[in-house]
N, C-alpha and C. Protein backbone atom coordinates (compact mmCIF):
# COMPACT_ATOMS: atom_id res chain seq x y z
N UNK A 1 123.16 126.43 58.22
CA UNK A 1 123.05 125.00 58.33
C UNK A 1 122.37 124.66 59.65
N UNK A 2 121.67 124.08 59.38
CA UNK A 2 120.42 123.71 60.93
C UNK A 2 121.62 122.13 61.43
N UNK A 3 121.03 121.91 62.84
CA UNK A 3 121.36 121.12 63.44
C UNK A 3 120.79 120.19 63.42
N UNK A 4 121.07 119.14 63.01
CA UNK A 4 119.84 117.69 63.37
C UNK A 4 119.62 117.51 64.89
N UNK A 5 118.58 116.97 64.62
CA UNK A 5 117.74 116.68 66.48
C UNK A 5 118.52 115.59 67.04
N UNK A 6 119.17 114.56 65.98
CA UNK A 6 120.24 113.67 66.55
C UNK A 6 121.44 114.31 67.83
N UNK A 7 121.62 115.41 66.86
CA UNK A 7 123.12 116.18 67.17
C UNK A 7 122.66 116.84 68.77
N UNK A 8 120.77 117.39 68.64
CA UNK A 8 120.98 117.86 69.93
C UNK A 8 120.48 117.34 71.12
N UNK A 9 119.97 115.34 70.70
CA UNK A 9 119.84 114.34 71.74
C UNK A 9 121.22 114.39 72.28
N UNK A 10 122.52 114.02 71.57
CA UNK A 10 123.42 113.68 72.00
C UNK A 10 124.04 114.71 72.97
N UNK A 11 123.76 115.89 72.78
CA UNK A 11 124.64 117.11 73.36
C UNK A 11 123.80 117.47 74.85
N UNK A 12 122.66 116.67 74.93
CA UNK A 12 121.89 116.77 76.13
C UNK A 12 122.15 115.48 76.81
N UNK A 13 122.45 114.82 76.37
CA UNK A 13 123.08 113.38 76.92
C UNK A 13 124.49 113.67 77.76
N UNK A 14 124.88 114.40 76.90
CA UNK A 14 126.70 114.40 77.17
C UNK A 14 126.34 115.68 78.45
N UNK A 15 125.55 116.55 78.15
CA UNK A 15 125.48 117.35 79.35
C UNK A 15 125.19 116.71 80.39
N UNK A 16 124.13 116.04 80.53
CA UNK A 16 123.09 115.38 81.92
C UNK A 16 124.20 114.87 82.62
N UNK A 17 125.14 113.32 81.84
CA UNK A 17 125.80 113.00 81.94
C UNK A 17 127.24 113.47 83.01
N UNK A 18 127.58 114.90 82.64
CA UNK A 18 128.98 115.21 82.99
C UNK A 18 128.13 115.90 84.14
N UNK A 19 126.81 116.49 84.23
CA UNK A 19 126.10 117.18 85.29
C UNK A 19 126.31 115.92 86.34
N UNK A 20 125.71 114.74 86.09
CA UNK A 20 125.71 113.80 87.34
C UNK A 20 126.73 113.15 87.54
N UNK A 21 128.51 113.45 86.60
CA UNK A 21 129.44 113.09 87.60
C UNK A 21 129.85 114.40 88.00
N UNK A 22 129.99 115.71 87.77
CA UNK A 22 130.08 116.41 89.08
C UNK A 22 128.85 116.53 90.10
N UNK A 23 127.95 116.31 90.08
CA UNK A 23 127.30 115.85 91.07
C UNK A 23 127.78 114.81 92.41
N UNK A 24 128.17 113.87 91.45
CA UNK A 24 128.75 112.73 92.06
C UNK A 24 130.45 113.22 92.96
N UNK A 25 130.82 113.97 92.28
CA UNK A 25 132.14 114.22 92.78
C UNK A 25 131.58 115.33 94.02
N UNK A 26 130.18 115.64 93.95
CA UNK A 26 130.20 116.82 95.26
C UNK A 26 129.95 115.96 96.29
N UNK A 27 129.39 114.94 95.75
CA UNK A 27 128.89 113.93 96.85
C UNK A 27 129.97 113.07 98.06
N UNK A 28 130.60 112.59 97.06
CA UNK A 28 132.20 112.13 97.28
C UNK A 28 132.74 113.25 98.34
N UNK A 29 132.75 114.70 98.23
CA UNK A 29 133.47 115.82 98.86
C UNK A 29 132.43 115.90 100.32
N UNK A 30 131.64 115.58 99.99
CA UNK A 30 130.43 115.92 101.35
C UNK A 30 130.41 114.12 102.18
N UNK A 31 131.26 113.59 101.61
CA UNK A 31 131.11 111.91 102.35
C UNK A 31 132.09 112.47 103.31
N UNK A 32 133.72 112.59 102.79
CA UNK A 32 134.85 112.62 103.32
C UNK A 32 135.04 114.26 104.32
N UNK A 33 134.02 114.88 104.09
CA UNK A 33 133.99 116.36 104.86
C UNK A 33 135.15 117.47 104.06
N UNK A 34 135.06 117.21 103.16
CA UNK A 34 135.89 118.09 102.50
C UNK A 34 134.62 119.72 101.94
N UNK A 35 135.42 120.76 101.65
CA UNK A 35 134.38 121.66 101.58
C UNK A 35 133.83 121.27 99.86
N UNK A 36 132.63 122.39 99.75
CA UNK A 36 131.84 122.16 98.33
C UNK A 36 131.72 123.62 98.00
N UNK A 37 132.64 124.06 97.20
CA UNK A 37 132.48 125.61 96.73
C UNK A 37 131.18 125.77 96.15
N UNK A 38 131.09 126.95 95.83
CA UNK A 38 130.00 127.34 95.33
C UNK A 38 130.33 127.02 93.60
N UNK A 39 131.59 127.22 92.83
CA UNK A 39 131.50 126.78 91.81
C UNK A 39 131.28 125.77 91.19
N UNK A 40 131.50 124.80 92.20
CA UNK A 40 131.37 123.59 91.94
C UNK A 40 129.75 122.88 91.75
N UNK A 41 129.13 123.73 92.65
CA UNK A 41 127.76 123.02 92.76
C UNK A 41 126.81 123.97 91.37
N UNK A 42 127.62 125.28 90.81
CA UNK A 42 126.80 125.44 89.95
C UNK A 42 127.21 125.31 89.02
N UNK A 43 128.14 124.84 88.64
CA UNK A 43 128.55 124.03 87.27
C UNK A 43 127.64 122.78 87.43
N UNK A 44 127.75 121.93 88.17
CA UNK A 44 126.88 120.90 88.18
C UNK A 44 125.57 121.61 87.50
N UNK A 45 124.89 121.83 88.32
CA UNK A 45 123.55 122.16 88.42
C UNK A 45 123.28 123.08 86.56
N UNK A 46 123.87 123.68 86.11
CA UNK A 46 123.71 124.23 85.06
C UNK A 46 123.98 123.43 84.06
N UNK A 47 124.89 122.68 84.21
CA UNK A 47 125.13 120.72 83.08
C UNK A 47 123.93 120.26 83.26
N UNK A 48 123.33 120.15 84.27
CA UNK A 48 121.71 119.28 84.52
C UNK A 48 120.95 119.82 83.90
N UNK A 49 120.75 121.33 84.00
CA UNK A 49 119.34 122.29 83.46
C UNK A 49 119.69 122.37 81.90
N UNK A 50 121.25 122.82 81.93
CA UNK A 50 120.95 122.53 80.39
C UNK A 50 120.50 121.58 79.38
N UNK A 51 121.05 120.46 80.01
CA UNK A 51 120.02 119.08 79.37
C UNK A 51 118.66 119.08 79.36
N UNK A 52 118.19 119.32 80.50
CA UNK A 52 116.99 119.43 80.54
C UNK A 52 116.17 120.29 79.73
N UNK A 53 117.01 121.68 79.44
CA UNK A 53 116.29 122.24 78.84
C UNK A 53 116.25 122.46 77.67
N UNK A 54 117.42 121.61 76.85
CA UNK A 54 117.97 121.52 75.71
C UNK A 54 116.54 120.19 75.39
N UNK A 55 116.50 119.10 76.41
CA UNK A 55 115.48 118.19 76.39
C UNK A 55 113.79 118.81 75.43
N UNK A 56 113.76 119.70 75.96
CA UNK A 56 112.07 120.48 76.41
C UNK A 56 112.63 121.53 75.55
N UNK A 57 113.28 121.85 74.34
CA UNK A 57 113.33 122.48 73.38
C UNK A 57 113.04 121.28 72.23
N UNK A 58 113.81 120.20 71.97
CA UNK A 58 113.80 119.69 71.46
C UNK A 58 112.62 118.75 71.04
N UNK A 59 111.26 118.33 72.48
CA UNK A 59 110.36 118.49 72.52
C UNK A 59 109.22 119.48 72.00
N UNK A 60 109.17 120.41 72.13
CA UNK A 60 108.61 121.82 71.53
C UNK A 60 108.50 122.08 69.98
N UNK A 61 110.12 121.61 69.51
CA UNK A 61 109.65 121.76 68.17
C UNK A 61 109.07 120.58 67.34
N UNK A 62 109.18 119.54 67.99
CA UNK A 62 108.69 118.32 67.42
C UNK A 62 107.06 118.30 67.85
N UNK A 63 106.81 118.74 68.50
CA UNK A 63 105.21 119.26 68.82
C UNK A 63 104.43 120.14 67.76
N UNK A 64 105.29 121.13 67.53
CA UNK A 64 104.88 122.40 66.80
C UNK A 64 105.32 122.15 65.14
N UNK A 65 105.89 121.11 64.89
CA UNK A 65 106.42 120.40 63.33
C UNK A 65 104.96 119.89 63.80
N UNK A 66 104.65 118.60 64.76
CA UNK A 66 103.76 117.98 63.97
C UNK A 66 102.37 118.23 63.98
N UNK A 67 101.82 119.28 64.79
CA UNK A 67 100.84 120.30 64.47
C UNK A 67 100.31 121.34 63.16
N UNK A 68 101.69 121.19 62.69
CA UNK A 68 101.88 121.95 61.17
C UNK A 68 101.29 121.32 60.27
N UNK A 69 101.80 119.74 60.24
CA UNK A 69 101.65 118.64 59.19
C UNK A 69 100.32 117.93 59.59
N UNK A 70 99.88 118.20 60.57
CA UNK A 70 98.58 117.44 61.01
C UNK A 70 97.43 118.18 60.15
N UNK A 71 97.06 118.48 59.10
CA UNK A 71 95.95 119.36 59.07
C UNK A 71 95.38 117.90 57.82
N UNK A 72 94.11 117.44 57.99
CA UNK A 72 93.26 116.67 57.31
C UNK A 72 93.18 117.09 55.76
N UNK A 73 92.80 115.76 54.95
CA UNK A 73 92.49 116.94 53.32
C UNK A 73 92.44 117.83 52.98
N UNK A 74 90.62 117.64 53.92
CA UNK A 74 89.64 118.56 53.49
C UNK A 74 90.28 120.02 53.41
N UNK A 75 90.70 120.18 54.83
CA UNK A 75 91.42 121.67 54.94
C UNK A 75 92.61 121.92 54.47
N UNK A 76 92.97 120.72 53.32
CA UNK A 76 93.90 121.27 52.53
C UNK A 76 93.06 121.70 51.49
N UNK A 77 92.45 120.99 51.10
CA UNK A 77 91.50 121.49 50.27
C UNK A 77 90.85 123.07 50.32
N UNK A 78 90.26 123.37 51.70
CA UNK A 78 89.76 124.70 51.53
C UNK A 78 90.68 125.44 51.64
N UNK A 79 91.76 125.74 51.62
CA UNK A 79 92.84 126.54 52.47
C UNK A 79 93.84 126.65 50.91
N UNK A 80 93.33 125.77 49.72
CA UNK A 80 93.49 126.26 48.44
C UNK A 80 95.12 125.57 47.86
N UNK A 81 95.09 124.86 48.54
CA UNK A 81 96.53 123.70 48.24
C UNK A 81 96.48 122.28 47.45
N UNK A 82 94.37 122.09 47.11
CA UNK A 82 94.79 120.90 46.24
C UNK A 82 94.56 121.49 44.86
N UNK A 83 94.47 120.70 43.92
CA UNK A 83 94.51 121.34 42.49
C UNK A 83 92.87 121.61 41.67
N UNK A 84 92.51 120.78 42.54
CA UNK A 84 90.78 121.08 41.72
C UNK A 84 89.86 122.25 42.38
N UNK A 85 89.72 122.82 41.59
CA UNK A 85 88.95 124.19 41.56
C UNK A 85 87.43 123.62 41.49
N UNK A 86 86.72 122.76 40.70
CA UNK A 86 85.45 122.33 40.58
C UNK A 86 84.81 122.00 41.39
N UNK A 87 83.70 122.47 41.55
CA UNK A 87 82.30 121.52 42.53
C UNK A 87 82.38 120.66 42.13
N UNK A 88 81.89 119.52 42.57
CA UNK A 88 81.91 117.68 42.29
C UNK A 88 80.36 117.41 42.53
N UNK A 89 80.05 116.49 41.10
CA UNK A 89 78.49 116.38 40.98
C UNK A 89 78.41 114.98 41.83
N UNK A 90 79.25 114.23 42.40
CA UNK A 90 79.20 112.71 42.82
C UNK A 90 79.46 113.02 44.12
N UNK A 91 78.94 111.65 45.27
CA UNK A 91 79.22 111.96 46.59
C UNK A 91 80.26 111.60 46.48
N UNK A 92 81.25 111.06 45.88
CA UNK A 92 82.30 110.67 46.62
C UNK A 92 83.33 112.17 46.95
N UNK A 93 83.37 112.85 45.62
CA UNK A 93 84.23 113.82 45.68
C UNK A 93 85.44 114.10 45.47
N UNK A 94 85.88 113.20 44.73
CA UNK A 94 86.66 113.00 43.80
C UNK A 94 86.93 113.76 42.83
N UNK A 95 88.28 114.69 42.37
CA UNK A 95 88.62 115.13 41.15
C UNK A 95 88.51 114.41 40.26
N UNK A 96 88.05 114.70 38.87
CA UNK A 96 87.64 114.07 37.79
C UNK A 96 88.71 114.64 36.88
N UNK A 97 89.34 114.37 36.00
CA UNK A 97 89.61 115.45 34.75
C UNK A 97 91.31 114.38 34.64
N UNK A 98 91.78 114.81 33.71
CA UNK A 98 93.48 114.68 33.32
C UNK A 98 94.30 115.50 34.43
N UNK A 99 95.71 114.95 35.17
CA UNK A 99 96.25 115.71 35.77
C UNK A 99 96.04 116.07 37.13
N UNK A 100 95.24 115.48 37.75
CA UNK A 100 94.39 115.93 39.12
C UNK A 100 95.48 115.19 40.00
N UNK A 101 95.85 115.26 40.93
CA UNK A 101 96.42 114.46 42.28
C UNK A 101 95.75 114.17 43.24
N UNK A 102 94.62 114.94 43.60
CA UNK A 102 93.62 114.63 44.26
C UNK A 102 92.57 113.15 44.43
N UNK A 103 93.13 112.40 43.66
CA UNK A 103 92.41 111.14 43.51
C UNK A 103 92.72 110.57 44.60
């Protein structure tokens, strides 16, 4: 079962999100002089990248879907995906016959 792109806006949302309140809470720790472990700042920081990079996946395939679907007639045509096999005696170029989809 694939994931909808809905499911993985939201899960990059909810990351970014919880990334910039521990962010915020390191900030808070560095106002009052309290220390900033090291776990702390890379949990943050890995909530951020993962959004981000969950972002720029989710990008990528919507690039590479619509590169797929972008291809013009014609080269559906030569590439042997419409239904008429015939040379066409008219400029327009139009399938002629019963059954054609190509119209």
């Amino acid at each position: 079962m694939k994931i909808k792109s809905t499911v993985w806006h939201w899960l990059a949302a909810g990351s970014l999100c919880a990334g910039l309140l521990c962010g915020m809470g390191l900030e808070g720790n560095a106002q009052v002089g309290a220390p900033i472990t090291d776990g702390q700042f890379v949990t943050a920081m890995v909530l951020v990248l993962a959004a981000g990079l969950t972002v720029l996946t989710i990008w990528r395939r919507r690039r590479k879907r619509a590169a797929g679907n972008g291809k013009p007639d014609a080269q559906k045509q030569l590439l042997g995906t419409g239904s008429c096999t015939q040379p066409h005696q008219s400029s327009e170029g139009a399938c002629h016959g019963a059954g054609n989809t190509n119209q």
